[in-house]
N, C-alpha and C. Protein backbone atom coordinates (compact mmCIF):
# COMPACT_ATOMS: atom_id res chain seq x y z
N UNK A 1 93.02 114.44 107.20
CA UNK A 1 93.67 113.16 107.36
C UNK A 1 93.09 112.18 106.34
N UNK A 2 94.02 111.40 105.52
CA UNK A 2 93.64 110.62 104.82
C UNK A 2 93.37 109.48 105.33
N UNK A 3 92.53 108.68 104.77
CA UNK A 3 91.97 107.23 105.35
C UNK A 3 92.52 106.05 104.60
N UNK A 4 93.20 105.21 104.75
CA UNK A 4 93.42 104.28 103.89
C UNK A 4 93.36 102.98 103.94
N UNK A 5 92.15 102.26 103.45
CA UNK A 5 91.79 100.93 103.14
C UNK A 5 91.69 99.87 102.82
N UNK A 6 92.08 99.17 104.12
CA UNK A 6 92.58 97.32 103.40
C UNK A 6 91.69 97.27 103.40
N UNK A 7 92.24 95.94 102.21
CA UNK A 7 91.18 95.11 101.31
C UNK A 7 91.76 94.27 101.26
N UNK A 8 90.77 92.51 101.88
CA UNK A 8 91.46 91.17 101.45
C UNK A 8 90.73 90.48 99.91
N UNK A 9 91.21 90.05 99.30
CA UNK A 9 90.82 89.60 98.01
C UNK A 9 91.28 88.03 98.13
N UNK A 10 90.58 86.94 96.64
CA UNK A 10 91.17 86.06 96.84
C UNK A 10 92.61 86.32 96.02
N UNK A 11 93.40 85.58 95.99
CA UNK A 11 94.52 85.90 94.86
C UNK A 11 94.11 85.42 93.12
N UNK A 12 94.66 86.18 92.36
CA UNK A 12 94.78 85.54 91.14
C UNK A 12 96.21 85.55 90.83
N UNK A 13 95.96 84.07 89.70
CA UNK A 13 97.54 84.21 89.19
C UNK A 13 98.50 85.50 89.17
N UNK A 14 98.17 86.22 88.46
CA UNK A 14 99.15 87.47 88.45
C UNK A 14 99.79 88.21 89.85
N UNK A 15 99.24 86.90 90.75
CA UNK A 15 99.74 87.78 91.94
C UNK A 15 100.72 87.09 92.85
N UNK A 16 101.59 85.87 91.60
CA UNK A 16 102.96 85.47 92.17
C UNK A 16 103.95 85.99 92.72
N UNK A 17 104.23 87.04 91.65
CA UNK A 17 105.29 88.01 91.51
C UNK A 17 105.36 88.86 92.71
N UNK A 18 104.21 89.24 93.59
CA UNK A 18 104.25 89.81 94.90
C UNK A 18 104.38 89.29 95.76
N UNK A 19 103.57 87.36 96.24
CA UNK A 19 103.89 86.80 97.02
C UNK A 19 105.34 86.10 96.91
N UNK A 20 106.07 86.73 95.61
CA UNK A 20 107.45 86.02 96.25
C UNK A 20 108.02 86.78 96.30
N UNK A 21 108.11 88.17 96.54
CA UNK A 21 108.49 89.60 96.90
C UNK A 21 107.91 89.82 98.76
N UNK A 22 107.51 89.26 98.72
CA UNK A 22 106.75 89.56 100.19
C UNK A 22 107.45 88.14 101.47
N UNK A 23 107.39 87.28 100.42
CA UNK A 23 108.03 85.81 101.13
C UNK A 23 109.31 86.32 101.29
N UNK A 24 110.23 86.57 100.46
CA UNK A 24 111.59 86.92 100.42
C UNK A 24 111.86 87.51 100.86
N UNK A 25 111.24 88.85 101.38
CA UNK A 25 111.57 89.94 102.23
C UNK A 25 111.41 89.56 103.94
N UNK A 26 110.37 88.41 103.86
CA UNK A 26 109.98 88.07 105.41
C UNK A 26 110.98 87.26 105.68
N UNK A 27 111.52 86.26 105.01
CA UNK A 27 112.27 85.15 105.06
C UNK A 27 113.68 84.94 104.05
N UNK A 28 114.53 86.41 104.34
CA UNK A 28 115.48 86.33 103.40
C UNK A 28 116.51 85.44 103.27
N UNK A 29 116.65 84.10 104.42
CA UNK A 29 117.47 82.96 104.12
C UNK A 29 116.55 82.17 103.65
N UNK A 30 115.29 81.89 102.99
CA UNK A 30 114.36 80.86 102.14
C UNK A 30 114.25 81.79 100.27
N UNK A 31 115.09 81.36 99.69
CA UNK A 31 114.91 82.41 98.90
C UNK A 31 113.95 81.56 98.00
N UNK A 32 112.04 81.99 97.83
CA UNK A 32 111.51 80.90 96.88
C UNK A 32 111.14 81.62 95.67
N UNK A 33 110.70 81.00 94.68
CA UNK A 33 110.48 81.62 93.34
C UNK A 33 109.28 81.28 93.21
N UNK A 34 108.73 82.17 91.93
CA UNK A 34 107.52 81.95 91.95
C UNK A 34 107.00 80.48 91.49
N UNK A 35 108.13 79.82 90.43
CA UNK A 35 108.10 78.42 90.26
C UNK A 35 107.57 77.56 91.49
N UNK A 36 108.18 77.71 92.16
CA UNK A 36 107.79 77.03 93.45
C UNK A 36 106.42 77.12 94.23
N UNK A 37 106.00 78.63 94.05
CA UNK A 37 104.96 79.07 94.64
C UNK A 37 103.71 78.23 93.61
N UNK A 38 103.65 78.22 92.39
CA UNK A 38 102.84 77.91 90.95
C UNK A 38 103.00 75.85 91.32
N UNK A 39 104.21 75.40 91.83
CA UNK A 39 104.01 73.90 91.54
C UNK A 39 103.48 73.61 93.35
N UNK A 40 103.81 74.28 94.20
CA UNK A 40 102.87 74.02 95.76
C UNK A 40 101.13 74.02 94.99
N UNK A 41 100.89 75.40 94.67
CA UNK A 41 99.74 75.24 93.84
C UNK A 41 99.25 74.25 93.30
N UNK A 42 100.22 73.86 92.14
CA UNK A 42 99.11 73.12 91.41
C UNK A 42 99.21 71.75 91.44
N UNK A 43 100.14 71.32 92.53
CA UNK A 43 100.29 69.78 93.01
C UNK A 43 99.49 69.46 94.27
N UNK A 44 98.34 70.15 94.58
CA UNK A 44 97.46 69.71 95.71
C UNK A 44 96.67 68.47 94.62
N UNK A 45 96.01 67.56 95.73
CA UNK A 45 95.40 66.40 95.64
C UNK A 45 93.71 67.44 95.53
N UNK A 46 93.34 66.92 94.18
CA UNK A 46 91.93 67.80 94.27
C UNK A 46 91.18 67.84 95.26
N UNK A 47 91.02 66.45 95.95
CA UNK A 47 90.11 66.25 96.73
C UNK A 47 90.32 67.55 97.99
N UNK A 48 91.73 68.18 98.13
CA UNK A 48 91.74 69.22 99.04
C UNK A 48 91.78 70.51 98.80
N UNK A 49 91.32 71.15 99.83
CA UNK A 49 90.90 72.67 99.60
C UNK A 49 91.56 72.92 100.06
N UNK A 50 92.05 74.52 99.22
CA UNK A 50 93.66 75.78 99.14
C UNK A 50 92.86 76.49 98.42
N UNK A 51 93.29 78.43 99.74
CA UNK A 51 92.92 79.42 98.87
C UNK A 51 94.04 80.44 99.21
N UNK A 52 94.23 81.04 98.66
CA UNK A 52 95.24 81.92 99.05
C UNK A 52 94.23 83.59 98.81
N UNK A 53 95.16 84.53 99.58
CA UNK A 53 94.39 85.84 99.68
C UNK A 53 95.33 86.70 99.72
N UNK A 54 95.01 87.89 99.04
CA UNK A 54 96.00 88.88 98.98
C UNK A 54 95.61 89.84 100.05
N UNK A 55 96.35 91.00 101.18
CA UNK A 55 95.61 92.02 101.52
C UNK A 55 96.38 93.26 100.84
N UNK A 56 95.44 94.32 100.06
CA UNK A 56 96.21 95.43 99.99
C UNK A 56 95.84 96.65 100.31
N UNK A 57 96.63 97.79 100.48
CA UNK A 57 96.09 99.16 100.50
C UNK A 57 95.97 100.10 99.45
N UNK A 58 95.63 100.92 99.27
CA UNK A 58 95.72 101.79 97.37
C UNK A 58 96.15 101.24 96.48
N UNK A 59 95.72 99.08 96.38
CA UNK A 59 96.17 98.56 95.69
C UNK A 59 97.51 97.97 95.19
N UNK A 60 98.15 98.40 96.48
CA UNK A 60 99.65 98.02 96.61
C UNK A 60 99.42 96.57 97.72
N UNK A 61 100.08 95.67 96.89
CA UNK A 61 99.79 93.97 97.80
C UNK A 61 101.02 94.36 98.98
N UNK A 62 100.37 94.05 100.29
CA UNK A 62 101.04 94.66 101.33
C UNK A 62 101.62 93.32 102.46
N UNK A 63 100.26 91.75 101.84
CA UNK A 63 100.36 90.88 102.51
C UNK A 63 99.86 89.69 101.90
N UNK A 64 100.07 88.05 102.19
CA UNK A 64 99.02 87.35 101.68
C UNK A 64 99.33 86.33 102.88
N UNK A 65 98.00 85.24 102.73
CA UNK A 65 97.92 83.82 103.30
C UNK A 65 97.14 83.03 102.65
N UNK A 66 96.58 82.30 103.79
CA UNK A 66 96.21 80.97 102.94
C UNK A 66 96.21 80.29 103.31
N UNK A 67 95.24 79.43 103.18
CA UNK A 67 94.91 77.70 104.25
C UNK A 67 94.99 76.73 102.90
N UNK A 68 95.33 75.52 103.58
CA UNK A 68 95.08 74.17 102.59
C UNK A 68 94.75 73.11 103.65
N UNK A 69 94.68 72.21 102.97
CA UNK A 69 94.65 70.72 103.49
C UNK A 69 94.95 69.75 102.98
N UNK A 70 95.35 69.26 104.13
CA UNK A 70 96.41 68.27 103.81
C UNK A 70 95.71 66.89 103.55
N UNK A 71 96.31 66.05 102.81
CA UNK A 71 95.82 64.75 102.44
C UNK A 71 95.80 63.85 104.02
């Protein structure tokens, strides 16, 4: 029997393209782009903390989240 191992990571950029493959599939009447995902990003107020996290298995992104705060 094979064993197979999640792993949560933080996200890096390159890992739009899955969270809006993963959003879209959960929520197929919100259809968002990664545009959208990149300006939520990078329009936080510095003073607040946002991390986002990928989880995957054999390196296939299977899930993500993520906390912020709000002003």
């Amino acid at each position: 029997m094979s064993s197979k191992e999640l792993k949560i990571r933080k996200f890096k950029g390159s890992d739009y393209p899955e969270i809006v493959r993963l959003s879209n599939t959960v929520f197929p009447e919100i259809k968002r782009t990664e545009e959208f995902f990149r300006n939520y990003d990078d329009n936080k107020a510095e003073k607040c903390e946002h991390q986002r996290y990928i989880a995957e298995i054999d390196d296939v992104v299977i899930g993500y989240g993520h906390y912020t705060q709000l002003e």
